[in-house]
PDB file of N, CA and C in Angstrom:
ATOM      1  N   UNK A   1     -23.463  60.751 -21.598  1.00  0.00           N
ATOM      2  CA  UNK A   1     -24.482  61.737 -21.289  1.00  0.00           C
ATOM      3  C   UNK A   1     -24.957  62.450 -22.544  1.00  0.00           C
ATOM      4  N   UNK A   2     -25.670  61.665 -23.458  1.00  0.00           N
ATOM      5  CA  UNK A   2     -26.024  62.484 -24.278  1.00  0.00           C
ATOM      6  C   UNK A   2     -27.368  63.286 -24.511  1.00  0.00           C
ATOM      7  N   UNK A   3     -28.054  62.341 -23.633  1.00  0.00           N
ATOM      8  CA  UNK A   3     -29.596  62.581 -23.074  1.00  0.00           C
ATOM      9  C   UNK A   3     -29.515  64.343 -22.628  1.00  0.00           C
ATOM     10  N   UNK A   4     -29.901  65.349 -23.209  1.00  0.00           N
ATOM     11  CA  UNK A   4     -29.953  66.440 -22.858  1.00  0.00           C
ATOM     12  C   UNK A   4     -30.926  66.677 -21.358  1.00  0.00           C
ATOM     13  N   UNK A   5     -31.657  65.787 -21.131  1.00  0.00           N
ATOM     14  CA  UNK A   5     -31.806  65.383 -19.988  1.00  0.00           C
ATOM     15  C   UNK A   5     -31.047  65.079 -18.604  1.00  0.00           C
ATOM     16  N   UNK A   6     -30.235  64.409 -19.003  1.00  0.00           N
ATOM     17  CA  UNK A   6     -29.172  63.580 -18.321  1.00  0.00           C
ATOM     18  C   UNK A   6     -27.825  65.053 -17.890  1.00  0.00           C
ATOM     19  N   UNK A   7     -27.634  65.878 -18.390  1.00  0.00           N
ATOM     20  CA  UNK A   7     -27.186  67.047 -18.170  1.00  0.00           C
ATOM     21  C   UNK A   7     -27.494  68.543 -17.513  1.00  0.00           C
ATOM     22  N   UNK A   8     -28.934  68.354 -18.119  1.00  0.00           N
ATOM     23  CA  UNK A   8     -29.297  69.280 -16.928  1.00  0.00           C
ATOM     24  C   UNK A   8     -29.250  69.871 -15.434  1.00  0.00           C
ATOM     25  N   UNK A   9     -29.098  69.217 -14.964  1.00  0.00           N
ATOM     26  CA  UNK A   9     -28.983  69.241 -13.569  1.00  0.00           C
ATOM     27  C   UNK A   9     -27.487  69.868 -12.878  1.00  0.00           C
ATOM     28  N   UNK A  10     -26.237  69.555 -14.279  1.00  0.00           N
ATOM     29  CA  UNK A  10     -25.302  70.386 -13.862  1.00  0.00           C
ATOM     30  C   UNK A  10     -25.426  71.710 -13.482  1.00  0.00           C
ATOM     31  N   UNK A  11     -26.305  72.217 -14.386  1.00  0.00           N
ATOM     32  CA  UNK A  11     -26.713  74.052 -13.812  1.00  0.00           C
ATOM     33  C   UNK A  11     -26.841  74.562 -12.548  1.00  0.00           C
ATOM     34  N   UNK A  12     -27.680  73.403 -11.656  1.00  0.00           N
ATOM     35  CA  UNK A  12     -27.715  73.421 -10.607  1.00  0.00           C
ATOM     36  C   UNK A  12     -27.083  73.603  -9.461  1.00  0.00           C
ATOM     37  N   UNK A  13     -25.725  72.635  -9.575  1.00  0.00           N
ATOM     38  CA  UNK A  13     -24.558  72.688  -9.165  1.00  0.00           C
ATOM     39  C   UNK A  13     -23.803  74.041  -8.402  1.00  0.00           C
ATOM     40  N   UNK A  14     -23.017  73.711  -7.276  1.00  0.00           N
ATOM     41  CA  UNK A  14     -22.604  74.857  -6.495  1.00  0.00           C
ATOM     42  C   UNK A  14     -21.713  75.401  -7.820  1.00  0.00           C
ATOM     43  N   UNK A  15     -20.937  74.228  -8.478  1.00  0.00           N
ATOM     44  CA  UNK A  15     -19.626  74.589  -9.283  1.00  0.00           C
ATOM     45  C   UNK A  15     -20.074  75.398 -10.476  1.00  0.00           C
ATOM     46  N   UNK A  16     -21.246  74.764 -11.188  1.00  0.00           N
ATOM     47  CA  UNK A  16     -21.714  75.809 -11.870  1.00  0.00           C
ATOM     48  C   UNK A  16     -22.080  77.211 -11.901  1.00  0.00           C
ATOM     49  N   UNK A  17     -22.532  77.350 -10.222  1.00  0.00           N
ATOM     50  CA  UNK A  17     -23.057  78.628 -10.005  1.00  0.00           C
ATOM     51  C   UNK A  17     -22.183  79.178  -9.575  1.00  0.00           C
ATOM     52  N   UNK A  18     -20.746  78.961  -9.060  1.00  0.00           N
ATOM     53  CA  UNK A  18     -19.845  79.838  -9.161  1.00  0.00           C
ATOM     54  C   UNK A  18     -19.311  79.992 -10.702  1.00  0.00           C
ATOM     55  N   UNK A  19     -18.854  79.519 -11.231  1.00  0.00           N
ATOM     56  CA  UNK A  19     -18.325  79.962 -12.911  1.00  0.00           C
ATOM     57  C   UNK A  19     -19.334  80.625 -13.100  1.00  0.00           C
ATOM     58  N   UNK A  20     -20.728  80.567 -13.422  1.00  0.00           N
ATOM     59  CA  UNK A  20     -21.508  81.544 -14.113  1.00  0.00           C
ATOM     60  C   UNK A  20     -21.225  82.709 -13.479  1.00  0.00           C
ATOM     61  N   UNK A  21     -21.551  82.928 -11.820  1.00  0.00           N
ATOM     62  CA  UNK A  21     -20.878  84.362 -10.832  1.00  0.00           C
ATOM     63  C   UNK A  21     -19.544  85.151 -11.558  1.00  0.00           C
ATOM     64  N   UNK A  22     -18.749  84.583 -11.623  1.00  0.00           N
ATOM     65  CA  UNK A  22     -17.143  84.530 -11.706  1.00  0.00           C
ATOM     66  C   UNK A  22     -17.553  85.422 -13.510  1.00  0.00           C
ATOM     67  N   UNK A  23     -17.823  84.601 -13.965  1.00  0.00           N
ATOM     68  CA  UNK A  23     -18.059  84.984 -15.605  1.00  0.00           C
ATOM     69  C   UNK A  23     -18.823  86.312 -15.627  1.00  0.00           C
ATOM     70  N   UNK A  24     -19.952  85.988 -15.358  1.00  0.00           N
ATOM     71  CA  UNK A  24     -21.066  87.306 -15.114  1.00  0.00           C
ATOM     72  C   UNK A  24     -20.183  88.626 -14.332  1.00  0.00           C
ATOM     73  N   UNK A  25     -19.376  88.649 -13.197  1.00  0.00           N
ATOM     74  CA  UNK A  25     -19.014  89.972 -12.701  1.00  0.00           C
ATOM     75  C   UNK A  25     -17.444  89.990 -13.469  1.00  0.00           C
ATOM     76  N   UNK A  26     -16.999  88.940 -14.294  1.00  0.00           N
ATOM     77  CA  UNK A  26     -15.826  89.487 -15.191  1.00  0.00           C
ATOM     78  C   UNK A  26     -15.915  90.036 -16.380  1.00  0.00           C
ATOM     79  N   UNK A  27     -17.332  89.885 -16.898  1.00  0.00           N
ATOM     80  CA  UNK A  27     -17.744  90.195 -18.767  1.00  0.00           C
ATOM     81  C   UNK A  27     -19.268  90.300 -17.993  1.00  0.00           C
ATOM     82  N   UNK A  28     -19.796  91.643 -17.649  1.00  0.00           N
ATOM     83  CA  UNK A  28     -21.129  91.785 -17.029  1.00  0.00           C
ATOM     84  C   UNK A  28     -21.875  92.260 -18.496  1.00  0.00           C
ATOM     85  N   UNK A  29     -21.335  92.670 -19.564  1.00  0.00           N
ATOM     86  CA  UNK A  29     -22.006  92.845 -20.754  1.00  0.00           C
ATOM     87  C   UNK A  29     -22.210  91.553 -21.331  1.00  0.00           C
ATOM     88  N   UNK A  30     -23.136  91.948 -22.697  1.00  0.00           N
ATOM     89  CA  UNK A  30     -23.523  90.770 -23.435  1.00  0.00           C
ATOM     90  C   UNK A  30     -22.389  91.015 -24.977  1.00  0.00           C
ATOM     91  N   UNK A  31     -21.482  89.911 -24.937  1.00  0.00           N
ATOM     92  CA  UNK A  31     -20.471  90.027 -25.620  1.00  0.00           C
ATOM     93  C   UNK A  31     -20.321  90.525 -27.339  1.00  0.00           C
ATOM     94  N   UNK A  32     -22.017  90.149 -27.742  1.00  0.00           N
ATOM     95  CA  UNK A  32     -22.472  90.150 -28.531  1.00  0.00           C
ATOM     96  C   UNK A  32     -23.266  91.428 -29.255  1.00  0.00           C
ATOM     97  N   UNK A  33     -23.840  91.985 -28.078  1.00  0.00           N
ATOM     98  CA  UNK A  33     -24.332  93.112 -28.231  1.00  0.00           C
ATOM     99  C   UNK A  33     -22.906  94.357 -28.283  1.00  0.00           C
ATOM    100  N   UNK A  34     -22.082  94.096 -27.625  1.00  0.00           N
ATOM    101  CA  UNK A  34     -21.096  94.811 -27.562  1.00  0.00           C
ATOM    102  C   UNK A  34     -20.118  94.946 -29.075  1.00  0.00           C
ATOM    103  N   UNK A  35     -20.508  93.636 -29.649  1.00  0.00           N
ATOM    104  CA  UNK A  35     -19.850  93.604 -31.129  1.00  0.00           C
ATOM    105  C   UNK A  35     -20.487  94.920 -32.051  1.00  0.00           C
ATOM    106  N   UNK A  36     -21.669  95.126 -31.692  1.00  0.00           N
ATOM    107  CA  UNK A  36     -22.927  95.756 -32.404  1.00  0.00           C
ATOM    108  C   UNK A  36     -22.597  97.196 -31.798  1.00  0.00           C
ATOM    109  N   UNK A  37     -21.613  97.614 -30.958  1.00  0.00           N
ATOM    110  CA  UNK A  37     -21.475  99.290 -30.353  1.00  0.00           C
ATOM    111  C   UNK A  37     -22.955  99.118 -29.390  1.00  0.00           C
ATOM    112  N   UNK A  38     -23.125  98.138 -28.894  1.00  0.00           N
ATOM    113  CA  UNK A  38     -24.604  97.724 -27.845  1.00  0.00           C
ATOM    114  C   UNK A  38     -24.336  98.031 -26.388  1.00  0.00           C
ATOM    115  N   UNK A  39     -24.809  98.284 -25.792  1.00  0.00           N
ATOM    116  CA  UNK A  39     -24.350  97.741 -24.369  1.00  0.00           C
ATOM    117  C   UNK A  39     -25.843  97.427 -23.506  1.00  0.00           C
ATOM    118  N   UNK A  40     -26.116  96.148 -23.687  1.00  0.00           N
ATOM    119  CA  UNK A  40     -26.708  95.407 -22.823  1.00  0.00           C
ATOM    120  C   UNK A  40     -25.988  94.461 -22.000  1.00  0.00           C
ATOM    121  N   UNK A  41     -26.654  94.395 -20.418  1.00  0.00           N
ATOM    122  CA  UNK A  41     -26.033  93.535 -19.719  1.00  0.00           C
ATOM    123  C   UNK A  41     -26.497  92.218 -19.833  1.00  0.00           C
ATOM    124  N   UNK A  42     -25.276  91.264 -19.551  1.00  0.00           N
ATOM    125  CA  UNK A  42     -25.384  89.737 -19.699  1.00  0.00           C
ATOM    126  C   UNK A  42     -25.825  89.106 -18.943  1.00  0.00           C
ATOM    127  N   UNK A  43     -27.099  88.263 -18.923  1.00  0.00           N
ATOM    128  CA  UNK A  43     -27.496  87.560 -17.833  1.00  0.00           C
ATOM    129  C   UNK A  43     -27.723  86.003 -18.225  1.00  0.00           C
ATOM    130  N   UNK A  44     -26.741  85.233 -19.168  1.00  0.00           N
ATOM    131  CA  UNK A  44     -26.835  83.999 -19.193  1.00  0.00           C
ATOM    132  C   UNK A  44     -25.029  83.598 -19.701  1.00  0.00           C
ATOM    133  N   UNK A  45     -24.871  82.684 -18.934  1.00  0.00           N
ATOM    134  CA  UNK A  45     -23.619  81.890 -19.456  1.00  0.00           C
ATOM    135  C   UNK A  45     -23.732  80.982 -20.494  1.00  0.00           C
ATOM    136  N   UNK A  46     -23.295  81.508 -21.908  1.00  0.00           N
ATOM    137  CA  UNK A  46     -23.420  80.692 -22.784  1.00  0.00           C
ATOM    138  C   UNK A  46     -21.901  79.691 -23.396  1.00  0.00           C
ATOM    139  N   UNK A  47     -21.690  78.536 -23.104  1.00  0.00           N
ATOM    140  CA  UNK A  47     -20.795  77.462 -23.268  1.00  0.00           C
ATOM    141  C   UNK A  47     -19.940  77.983 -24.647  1.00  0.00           C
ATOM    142  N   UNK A  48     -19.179  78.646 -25.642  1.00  0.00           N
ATOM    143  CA  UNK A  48     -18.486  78.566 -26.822  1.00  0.00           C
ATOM    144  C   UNK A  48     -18.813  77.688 -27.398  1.00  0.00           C
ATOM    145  N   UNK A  49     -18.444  76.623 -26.628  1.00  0.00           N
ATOM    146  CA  UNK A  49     -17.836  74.829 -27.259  1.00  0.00           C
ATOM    147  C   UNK A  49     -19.094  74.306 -26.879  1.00  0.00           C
ATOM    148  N   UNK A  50     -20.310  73.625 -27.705  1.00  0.00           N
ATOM    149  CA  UNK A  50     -21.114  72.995 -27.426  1.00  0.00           C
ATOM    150  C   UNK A  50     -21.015  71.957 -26.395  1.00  0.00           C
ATOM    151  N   UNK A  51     -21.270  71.221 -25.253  1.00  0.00           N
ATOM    152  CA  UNK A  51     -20.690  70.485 -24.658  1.00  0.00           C
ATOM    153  C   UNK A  51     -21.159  69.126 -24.936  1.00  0.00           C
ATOM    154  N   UNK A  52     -22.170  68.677 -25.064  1.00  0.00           N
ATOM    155  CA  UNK A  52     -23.462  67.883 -25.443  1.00  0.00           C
ATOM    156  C   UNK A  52     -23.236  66.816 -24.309  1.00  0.00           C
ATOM    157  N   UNK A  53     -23.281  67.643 -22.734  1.00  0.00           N
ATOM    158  CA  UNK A  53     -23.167  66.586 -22.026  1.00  0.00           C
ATOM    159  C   UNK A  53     -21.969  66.362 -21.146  1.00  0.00           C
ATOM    160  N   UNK A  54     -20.410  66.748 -22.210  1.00  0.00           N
ATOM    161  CA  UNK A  54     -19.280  66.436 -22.039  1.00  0.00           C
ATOM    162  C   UNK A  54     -18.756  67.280 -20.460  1.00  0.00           C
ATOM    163  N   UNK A  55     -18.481  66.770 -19.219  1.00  0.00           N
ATOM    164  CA  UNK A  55     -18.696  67.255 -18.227  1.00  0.00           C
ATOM    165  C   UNK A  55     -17.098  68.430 -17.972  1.00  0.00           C
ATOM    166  N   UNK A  56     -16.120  67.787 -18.944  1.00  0.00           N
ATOM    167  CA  UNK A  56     -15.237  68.820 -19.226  1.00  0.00           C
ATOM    168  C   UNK A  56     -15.204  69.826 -19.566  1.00  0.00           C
ATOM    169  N   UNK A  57     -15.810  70.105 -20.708  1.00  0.00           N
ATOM    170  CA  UNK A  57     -16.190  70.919 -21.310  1.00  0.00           C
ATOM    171  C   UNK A  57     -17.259  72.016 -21.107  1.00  0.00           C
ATOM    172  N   UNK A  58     -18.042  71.569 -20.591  1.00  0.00           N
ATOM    173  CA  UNK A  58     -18.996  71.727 -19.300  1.00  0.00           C
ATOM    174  C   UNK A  58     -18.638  72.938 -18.096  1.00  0.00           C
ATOM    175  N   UNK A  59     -17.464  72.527 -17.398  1.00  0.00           N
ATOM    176  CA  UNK A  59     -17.151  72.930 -16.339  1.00  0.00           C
ATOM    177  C   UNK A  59     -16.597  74.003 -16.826  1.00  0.00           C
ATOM    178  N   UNK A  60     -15.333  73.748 -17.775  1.00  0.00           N
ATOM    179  CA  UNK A  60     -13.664  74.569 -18.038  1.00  0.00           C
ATOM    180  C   UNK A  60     -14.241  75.314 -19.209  1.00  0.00           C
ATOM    181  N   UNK A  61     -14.935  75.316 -20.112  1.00  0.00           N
ATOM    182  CA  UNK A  61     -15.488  76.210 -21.327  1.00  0.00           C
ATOM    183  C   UNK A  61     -14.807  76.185 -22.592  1.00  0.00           C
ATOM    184  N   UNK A  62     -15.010  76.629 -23.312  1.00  0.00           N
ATOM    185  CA  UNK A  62     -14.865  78.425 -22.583  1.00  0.00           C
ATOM    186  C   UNK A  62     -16.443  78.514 -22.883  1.00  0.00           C
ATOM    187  N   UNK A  63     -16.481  79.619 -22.258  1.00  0.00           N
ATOM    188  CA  UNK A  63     -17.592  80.598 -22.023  1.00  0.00           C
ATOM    189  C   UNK A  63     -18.011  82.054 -22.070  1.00  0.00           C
ATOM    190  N   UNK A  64     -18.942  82.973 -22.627  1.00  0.00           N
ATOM    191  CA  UNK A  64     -19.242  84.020 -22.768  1.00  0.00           C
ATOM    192  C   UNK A  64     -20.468  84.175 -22.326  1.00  0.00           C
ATOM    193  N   UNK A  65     -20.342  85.694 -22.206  1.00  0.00           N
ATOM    194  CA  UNK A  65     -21.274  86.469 -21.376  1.00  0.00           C
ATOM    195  C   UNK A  65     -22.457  86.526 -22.559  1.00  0.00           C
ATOM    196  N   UNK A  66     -23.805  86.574 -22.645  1.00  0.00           N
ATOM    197  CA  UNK A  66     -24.899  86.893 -23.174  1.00  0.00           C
ATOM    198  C   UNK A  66     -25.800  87.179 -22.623  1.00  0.00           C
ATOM    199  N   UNK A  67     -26.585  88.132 -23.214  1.00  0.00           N
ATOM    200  CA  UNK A  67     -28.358  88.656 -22.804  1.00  0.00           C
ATOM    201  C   UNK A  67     -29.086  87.579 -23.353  1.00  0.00           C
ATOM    202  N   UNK A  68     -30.459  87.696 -22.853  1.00  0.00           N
ATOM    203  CA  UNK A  68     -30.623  86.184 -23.079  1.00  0.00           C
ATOM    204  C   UNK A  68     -31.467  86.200 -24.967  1.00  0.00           C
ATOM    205  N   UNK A  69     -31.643  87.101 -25.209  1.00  0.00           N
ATOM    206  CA  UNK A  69     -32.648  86.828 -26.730  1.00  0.00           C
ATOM    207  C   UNK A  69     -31.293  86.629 -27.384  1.00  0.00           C
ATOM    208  N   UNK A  70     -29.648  86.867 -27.195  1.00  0.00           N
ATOM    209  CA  UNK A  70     -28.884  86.772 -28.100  1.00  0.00           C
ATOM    210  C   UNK A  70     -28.670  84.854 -27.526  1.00  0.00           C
ATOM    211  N   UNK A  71     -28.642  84.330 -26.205  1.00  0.00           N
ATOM    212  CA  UNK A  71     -28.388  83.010 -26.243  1.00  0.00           C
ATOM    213  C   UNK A  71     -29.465  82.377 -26.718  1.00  0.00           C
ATOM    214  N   UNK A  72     -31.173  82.974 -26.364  1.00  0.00           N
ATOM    215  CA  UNK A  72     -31.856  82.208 -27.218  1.00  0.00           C
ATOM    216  C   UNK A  72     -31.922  82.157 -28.594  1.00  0.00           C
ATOM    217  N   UNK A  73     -31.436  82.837 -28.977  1.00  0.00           N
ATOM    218  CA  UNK A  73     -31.560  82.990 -30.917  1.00  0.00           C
ATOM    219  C   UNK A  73     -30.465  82.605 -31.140  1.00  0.00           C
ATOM    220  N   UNK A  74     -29.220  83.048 -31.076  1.00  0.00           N
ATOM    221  CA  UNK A  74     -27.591  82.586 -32.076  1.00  0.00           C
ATOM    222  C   UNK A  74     -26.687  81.663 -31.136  1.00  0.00           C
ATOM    223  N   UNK A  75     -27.657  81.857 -29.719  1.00  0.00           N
ATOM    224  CA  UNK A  75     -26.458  80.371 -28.593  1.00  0.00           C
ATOM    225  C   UNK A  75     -26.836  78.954 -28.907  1.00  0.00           C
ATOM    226  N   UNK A  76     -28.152  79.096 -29.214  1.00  0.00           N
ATOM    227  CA  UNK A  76     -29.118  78.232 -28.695  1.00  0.00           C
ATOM    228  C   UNK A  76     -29.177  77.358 -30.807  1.00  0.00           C
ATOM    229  N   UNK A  77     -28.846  78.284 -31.761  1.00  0.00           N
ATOM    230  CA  UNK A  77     -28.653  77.949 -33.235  1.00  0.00           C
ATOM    231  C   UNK A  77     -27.382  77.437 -33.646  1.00  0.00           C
ATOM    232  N   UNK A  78     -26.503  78.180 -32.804  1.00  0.00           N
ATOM    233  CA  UNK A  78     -24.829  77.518 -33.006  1.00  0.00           C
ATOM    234  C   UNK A  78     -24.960  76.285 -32.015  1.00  0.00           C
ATOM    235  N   UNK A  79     -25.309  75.818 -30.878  1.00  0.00           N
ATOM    236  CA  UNK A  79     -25.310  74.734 -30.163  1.00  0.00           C
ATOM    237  C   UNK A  79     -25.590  73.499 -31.382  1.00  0.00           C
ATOM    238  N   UNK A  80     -26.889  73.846 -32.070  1.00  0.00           N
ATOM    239  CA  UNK A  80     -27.338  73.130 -32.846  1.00  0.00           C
ATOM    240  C   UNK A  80     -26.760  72.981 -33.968  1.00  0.00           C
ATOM    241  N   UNK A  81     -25.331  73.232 -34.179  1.00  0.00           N
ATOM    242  CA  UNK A  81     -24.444  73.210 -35.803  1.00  0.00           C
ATOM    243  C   UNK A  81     -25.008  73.883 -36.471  1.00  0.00           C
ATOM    244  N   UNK A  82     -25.697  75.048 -36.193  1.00  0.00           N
ATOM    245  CA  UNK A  82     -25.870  76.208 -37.402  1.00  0.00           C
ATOM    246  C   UNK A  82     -25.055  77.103 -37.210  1.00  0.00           C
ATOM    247  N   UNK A  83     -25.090  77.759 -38.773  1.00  0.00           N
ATOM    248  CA  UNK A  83     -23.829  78.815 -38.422  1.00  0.00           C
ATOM    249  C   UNK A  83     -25.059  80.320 -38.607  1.00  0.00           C
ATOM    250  N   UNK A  84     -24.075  81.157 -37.906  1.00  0.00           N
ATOM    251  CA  UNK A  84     -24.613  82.165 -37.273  1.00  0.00           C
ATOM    252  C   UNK A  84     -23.794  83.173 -38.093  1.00  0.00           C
ATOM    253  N   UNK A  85     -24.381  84.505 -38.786  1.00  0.00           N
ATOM    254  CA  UNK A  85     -23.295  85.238 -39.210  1.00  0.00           C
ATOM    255  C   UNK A  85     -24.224  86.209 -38.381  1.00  0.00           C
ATOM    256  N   UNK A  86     -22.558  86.973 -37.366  1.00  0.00           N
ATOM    257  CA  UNK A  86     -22.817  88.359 -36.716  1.00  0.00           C
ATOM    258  C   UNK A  86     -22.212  89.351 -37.306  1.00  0.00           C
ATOM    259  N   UNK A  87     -23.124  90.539 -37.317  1.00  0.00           N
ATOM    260  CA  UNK A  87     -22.952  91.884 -37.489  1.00  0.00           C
ATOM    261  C   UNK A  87     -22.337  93.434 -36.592  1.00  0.00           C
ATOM    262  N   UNK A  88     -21.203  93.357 -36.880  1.00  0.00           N
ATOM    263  CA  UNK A  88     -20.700  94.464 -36.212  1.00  0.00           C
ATOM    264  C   UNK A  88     -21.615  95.862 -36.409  1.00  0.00           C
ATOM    265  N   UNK A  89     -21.535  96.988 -35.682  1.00  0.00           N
ATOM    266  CA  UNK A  89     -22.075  98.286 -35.499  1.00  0.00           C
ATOM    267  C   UNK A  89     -22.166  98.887 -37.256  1.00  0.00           C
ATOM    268  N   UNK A  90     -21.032  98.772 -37.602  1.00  0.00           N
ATOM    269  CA  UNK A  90     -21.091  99.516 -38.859  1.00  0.00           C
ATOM    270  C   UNK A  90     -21.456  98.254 -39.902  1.00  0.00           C
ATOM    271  N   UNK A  91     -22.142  97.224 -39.898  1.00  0.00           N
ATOM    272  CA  UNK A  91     -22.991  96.527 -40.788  1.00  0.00           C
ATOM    273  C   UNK A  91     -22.186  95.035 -41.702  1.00  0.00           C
ATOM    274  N   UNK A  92     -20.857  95.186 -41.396  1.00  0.00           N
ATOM    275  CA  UNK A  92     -20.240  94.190 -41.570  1.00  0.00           C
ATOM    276  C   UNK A  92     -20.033  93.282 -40.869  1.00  0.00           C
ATOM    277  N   UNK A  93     -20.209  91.626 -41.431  1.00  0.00           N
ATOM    278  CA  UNK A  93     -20.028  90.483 -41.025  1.00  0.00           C
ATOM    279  C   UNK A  93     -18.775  90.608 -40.098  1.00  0.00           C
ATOM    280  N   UNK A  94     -18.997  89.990 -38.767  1.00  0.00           N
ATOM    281  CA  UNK A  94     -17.406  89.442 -37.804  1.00  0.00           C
ATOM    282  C   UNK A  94     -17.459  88.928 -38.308  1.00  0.00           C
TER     283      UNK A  94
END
C-alpha cells in the first residue's frame, strides 16, 4: 500500500473513528501548541510514526493530538522526512 491513494479510505473506518474519539477526549489539546504555554484544542489525529500505508502502524500509532495548521504545517513536513525544529514558550528549541 504505498499508493497514498490506496490508504485513504482507512480514515473512514469504524476502527479509525474510534482511536481518533478515544485520542481526541484523552489529549483534547493540541500537543504542540501546549509545548508553546498555548492552549488550543486538537481537532486532528496526527500518526508520530509516518505510516506510508503500513496498516499496523496505522491502527496502533502512536499518535498525537493536533490543531489542524500545526498538522498541516509540521505533521504534514515531518510525514515527508523533514525535520521540524519546535519552539517551547520561552523561545528555545524542544
Amino acid at each position: 500500500m504505498a499508493n497514498q491513494d490506496a490508504w485513504r479510505p482507512l480514515y473512514k473506518t469504524a476502527q479509525w473513528q474510534r482511536i481518533r474519539e478515544r485520542q481526541l477526549s484523552e489529549q483534547p489539546l493540541c500537543e504542540r501548541c501546549l509545548a508553546m504555554e498555548i492552549v488550543e484544542p486538537a481537532t486532528v489525529v496526527h500518526h508520530k510514526v509516518p505510516h506510508k500505508g503500513d496498516r499496523d502502524i496505522f491502527f496502533r500509532g502512536p499518535f498525537e493530538s493536533l490543531c489542524k495548521p500545526h498538522h498541516d504545517s509540521h505533521g504534514q513536513l515531518e510525514d515527508h522526512g523533514k525535520t521540524v525544529v519546535r519552539f517551547g514558550a520561552d523561545g528555545w528549541p524542544l
